[in-house]
Protein backbone atom coordinates (compact mmCIF):
# COMPACT_ATOMS: atom_id res chain seq x y z
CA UNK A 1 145.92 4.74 -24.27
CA UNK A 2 148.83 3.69 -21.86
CA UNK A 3 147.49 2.36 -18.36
CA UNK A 4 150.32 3.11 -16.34
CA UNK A 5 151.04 2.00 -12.91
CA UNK A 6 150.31 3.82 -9.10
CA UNK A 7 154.18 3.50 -8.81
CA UNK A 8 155.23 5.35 -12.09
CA UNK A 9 156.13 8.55 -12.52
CA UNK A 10 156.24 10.75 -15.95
CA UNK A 11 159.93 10.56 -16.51
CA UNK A 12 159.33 6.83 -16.21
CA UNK A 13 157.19 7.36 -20.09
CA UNK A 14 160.14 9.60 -20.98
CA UNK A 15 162.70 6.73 -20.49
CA UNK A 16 160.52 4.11 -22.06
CA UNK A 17 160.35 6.65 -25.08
CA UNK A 18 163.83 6.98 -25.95
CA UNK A 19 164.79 3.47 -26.44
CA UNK A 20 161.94 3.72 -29.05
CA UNK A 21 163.65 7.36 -30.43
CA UNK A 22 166.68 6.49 -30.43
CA UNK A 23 166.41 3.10 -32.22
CA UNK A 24 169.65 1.91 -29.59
CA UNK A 25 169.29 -1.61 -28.03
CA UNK A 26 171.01 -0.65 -24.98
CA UNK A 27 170.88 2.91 -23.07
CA UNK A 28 172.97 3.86 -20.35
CA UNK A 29 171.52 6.08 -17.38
CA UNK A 30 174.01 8.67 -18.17
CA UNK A 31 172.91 8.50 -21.94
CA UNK A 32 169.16 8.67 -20.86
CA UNK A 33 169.87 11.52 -18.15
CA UNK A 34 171.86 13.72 -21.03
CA UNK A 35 168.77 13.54 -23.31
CA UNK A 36 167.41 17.03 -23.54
CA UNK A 37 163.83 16.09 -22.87
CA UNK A 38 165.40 14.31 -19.05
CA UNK A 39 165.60 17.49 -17.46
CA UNK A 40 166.95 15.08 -14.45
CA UNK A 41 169.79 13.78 -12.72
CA UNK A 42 171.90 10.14 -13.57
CA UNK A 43 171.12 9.30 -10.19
CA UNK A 44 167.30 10.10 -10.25
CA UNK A 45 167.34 8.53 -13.70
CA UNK A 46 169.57 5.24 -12.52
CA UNK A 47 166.65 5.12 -9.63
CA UNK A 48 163.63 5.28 -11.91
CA UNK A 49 165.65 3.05 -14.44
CA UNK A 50 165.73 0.36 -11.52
CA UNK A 51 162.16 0.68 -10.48
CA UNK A 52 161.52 0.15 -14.36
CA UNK A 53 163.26 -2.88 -14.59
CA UNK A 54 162.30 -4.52 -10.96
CA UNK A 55 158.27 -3.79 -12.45
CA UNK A 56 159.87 -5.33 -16.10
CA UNK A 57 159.41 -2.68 -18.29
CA UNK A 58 163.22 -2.49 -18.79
CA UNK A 59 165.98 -5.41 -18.77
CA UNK A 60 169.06 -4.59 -16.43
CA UNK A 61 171.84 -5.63 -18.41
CA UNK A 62 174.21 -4.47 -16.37
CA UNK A 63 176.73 -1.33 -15.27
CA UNK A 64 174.26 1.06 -15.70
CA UNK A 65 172.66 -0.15 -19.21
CA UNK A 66 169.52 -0.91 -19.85
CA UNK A 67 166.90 -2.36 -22.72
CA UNK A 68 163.52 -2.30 -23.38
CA UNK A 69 161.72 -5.53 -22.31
CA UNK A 70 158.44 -6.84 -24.64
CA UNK A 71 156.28 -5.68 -21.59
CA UNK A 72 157.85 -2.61 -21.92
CA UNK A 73 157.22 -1.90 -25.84
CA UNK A 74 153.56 -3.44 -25.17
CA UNK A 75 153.45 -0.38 -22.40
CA UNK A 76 154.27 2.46 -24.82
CA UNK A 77 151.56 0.62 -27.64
CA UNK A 78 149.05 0.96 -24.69
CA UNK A 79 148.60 -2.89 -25.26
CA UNK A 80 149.84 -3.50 -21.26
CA UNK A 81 148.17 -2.46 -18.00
CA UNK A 82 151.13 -1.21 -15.46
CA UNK A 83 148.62 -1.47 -12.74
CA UNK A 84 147.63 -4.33 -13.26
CA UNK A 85 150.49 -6.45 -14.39
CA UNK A 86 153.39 -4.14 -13.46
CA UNK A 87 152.39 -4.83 -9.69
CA UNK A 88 154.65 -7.78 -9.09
CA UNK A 89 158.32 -6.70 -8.89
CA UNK A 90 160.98 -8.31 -10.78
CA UNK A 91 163.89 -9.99 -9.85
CA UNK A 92 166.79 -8.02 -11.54
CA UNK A 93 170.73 -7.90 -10.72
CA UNK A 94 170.22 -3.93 -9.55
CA UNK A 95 167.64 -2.67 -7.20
CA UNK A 96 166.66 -5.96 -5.99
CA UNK A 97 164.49 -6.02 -2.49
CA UNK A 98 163.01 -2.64 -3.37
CA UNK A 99 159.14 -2.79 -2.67
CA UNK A 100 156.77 -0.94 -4.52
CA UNK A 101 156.10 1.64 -2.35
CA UNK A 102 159.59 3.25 -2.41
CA UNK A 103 158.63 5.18 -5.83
């Protein structure tokens, strides 16, 4: 079962899930936001994207791309507590000095 965090959202399970789906290293917000199970937009996505990756469920790699961090494929086995260890923020390249409360 998948412990996820006070700060996550469902779409935030959605974009964990397609890295696994799609068997890609890297996923682009616009990639992730033209999925038909995202029924959102590149900019809501590139937000929750960022708020995955400053919590380190996702790797910022850079221009809008994205991978799945070893927290993050722990997450999706249920073998990693978001509210527990997904509580301190991550320094990333995108996103950084967003606090968890701006979800």
């Amino acid at each position: 079962m998948r412990k996820s965090g006070k700060w996550m959202v469902l779409l935030d399970e959605r974009i964990l899930e397609l890295f696994v789906e799609s068997n890609e290293d890297y996923l682009s917000v616009s990639e992730i936001a033209e999925h038909p199970r995202i029924p959102y937009s590149s900019q809501y996505v590139g937000q929750r994207s960022r708020k995955l990756a400053n919590h380190g469920l996702l790797y910022a790699v850079g221009n809008g791309m994205y991978t799945l961090t070893d927290e993050g494929e722990a997450y999706l086995k249920g073998e990693y507590n978001a509210a527990e260890n997904g509580n301190a923020e991550v320094s990333t390249s995108e996103g950084a000095g967003e606090t968890q409360d701006e979800a």
